[in-house]
C-alpha atoms as a PDB file:
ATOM      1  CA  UNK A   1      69.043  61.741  -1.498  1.00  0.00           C
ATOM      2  CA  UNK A   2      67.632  58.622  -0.389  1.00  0.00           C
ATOM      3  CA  UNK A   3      67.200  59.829   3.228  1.00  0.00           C
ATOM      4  CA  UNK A   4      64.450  63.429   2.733  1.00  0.00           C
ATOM      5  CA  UNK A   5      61.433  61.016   3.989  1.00  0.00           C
ATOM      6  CA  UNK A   6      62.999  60.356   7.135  1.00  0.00           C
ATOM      7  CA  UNK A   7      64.326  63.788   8.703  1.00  0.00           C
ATOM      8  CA  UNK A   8      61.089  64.943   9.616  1.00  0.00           C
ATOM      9  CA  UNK A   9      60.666  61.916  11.443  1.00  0.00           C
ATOM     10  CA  UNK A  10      63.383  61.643  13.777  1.00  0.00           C
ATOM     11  CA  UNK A  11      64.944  64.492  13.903  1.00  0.00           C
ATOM     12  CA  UNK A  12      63.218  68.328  13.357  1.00  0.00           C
ATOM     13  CA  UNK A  13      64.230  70.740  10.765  1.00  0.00           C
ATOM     14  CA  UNK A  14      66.350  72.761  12.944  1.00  0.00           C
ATOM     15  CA  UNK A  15      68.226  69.989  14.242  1.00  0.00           C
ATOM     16  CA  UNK A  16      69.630  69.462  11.096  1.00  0.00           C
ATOM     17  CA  UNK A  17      70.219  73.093  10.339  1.00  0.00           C
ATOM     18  CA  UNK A  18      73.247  73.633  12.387  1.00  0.00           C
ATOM     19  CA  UNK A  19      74.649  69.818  11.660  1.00  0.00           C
ATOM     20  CA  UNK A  20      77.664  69.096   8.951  1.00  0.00           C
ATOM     21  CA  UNK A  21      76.378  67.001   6.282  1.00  0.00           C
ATOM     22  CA  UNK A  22      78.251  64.213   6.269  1.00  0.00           C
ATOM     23  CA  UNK A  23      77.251  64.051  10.127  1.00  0.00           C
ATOM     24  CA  UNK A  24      73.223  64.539   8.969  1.00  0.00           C
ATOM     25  CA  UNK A  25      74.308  61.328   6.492  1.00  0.00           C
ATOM     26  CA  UNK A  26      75.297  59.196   9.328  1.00  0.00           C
ATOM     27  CA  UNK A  27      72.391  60.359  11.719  1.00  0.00           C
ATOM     28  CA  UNK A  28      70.062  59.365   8.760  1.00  0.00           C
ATOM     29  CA  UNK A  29      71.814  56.417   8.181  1.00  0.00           C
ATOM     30  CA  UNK A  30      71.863  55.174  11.995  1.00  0.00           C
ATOM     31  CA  UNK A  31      68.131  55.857  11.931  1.00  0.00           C
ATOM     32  CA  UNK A  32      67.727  53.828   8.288  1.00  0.00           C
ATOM     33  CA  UNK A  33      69.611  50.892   9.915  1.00  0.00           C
ATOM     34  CA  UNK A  34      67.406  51.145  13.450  1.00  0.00           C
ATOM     35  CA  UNK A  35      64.228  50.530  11.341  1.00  0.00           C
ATOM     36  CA  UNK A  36      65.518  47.963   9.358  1.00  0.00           C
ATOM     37  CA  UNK A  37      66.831  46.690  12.750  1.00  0.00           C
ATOM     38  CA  UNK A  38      63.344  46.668  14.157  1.00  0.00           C
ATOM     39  CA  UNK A  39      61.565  45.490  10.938  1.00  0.00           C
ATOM     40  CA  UNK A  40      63.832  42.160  11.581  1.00  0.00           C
ATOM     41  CA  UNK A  41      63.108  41.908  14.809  1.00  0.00           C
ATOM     42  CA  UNK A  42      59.128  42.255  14.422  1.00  0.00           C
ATOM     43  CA  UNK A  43      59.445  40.038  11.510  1.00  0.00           C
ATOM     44  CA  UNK A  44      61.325  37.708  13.732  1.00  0.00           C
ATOM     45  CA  UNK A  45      58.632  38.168  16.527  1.00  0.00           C
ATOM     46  CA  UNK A  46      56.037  37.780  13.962  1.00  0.00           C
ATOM     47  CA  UNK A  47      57.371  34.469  12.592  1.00  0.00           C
ATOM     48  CA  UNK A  48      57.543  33.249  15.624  1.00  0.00           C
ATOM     49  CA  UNK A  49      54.028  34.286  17.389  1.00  0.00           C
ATOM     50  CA  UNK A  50      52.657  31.946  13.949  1.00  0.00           C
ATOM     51  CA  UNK A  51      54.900  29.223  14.823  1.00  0.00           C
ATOM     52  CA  UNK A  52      53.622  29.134  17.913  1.00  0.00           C
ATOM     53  CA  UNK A  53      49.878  29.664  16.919  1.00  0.00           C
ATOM     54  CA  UNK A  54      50.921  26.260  14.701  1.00  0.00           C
ATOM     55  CA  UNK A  55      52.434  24.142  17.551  1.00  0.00           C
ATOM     56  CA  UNK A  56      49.393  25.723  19.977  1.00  0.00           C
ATOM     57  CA  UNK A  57      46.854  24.399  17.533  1.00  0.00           C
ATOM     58  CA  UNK A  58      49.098  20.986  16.485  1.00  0.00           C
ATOM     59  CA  UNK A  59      48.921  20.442  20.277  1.00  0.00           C
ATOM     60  CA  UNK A  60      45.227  21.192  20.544  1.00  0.00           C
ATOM     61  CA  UNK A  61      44.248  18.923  17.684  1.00  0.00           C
ATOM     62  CA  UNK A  62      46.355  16.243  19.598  1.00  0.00           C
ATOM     63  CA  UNK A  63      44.427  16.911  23.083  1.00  0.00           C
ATOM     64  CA  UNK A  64      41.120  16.924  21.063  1.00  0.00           C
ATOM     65  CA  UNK A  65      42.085  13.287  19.279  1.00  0.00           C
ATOM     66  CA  UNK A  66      43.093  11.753  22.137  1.00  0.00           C
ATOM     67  CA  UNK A  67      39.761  13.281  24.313  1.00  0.00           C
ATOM     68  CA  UNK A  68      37.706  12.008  20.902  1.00  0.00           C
ATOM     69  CA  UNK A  69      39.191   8.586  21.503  1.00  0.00           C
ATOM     70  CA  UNK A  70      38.472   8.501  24.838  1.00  0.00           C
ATOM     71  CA  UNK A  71      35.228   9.176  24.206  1.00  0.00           C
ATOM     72  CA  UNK A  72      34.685   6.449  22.163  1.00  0.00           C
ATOM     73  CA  UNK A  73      36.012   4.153  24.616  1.00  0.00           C
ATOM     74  CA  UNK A  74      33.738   4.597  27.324  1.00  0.00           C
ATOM     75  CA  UNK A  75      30.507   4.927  25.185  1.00  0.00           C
ATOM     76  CA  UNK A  76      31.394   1.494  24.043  1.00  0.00           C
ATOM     77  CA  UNK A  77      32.244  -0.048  27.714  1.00  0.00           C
ATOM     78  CA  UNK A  78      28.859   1.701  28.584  1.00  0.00           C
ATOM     79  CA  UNK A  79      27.037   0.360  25.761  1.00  0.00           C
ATOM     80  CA  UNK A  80      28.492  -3.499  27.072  1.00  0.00           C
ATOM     81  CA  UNK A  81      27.592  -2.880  30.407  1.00  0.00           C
ATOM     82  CA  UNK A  82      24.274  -1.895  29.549  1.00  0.00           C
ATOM     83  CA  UNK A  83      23.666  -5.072  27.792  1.00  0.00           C
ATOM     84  CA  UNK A  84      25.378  -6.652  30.573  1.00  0.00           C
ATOM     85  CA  UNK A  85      22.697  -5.295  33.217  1.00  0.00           C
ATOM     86  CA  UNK A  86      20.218  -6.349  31.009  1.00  0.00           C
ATOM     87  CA  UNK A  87      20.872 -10.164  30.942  1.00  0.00           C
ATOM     88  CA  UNK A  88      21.877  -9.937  34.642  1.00  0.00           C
ATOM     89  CA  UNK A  89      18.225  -8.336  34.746  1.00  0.00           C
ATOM     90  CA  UNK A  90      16.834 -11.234  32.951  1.00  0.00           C
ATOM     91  CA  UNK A  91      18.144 -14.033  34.650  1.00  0.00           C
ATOM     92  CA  UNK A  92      17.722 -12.391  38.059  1.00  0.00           C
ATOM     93  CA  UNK A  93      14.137 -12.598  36.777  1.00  0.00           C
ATOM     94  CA  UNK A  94      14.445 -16.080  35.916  1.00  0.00           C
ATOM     95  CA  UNK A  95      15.709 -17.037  38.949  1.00  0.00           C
ATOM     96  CA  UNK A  96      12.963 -15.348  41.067  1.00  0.00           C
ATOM     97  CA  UNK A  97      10.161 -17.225  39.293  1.00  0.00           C
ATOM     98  CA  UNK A  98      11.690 -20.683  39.673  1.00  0.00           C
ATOM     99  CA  UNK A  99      12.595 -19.562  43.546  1.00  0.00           C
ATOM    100  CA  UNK A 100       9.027 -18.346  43.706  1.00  0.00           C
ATOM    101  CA  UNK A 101       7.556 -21.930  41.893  1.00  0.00           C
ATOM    102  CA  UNK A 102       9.649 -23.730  44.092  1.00  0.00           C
ATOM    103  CA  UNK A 103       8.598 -22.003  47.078  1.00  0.00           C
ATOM    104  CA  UNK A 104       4.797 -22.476  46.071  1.00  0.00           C
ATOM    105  CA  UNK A 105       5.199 -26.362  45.318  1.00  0.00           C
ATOM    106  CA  UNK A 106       6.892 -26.864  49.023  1.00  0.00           C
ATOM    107  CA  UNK A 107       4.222 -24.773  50.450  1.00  0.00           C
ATOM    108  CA  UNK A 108       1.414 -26.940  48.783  1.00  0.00           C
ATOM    109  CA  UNK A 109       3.208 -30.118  49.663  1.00  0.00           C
ATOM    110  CA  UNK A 110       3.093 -29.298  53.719  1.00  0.00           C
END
């Protein structure tokens, strides 16, 4: 019989002592079909725990593109503006020098 591995498991010795067999068949048999019941179900939970590891990590690699590319973005608007500050930087200097000249060649004239 297909079924010896799983009386000790569910149901004691003695239980099944005093029990018909064809009753002990269909106890066995309801406890056969539970586990296979609950190996679907775990299989079922398991398949979808990984599916949702996959969509977790799908979305993550998403998040962490779109965060890269923003990244990338601003380092190169900072990297303008820099330069930008610098020629402001330079021709504010400019200008202060010829204001400065121009200031010294009025105060010479008076």
């Amino acid at each position: 019989m297909r079924f010896k591995n799983l009386r000790s498991s569910r149901y004691p010795a003695s239980f099944l002592r005093g029990i018909p067999q064809k009753t002990k068949s269909s106890l066995l048999l309801d406890l056969v079909m539970k586990r296979r019941r609950d190996r679907r179900k775990f299989r079922g939970i398991k398949e979808f725990r990984s599916t949702k590891r996959t969509r977790v990590r799908g979305g993550l690699e998403m998040v962490n593109l779109k965060l890269y590319c923003e990244n990338r973005s601003i380092m190169e608007e900072n990297k303008r503006l820099r330069e930008k500050a610098l020629h402001l930087q330079e021709e504010n200097r400019a200008l202060l020098s010829r204001l400065r000249a121009t200031a010294q060649a009025t105060s010479e004239r008076d």
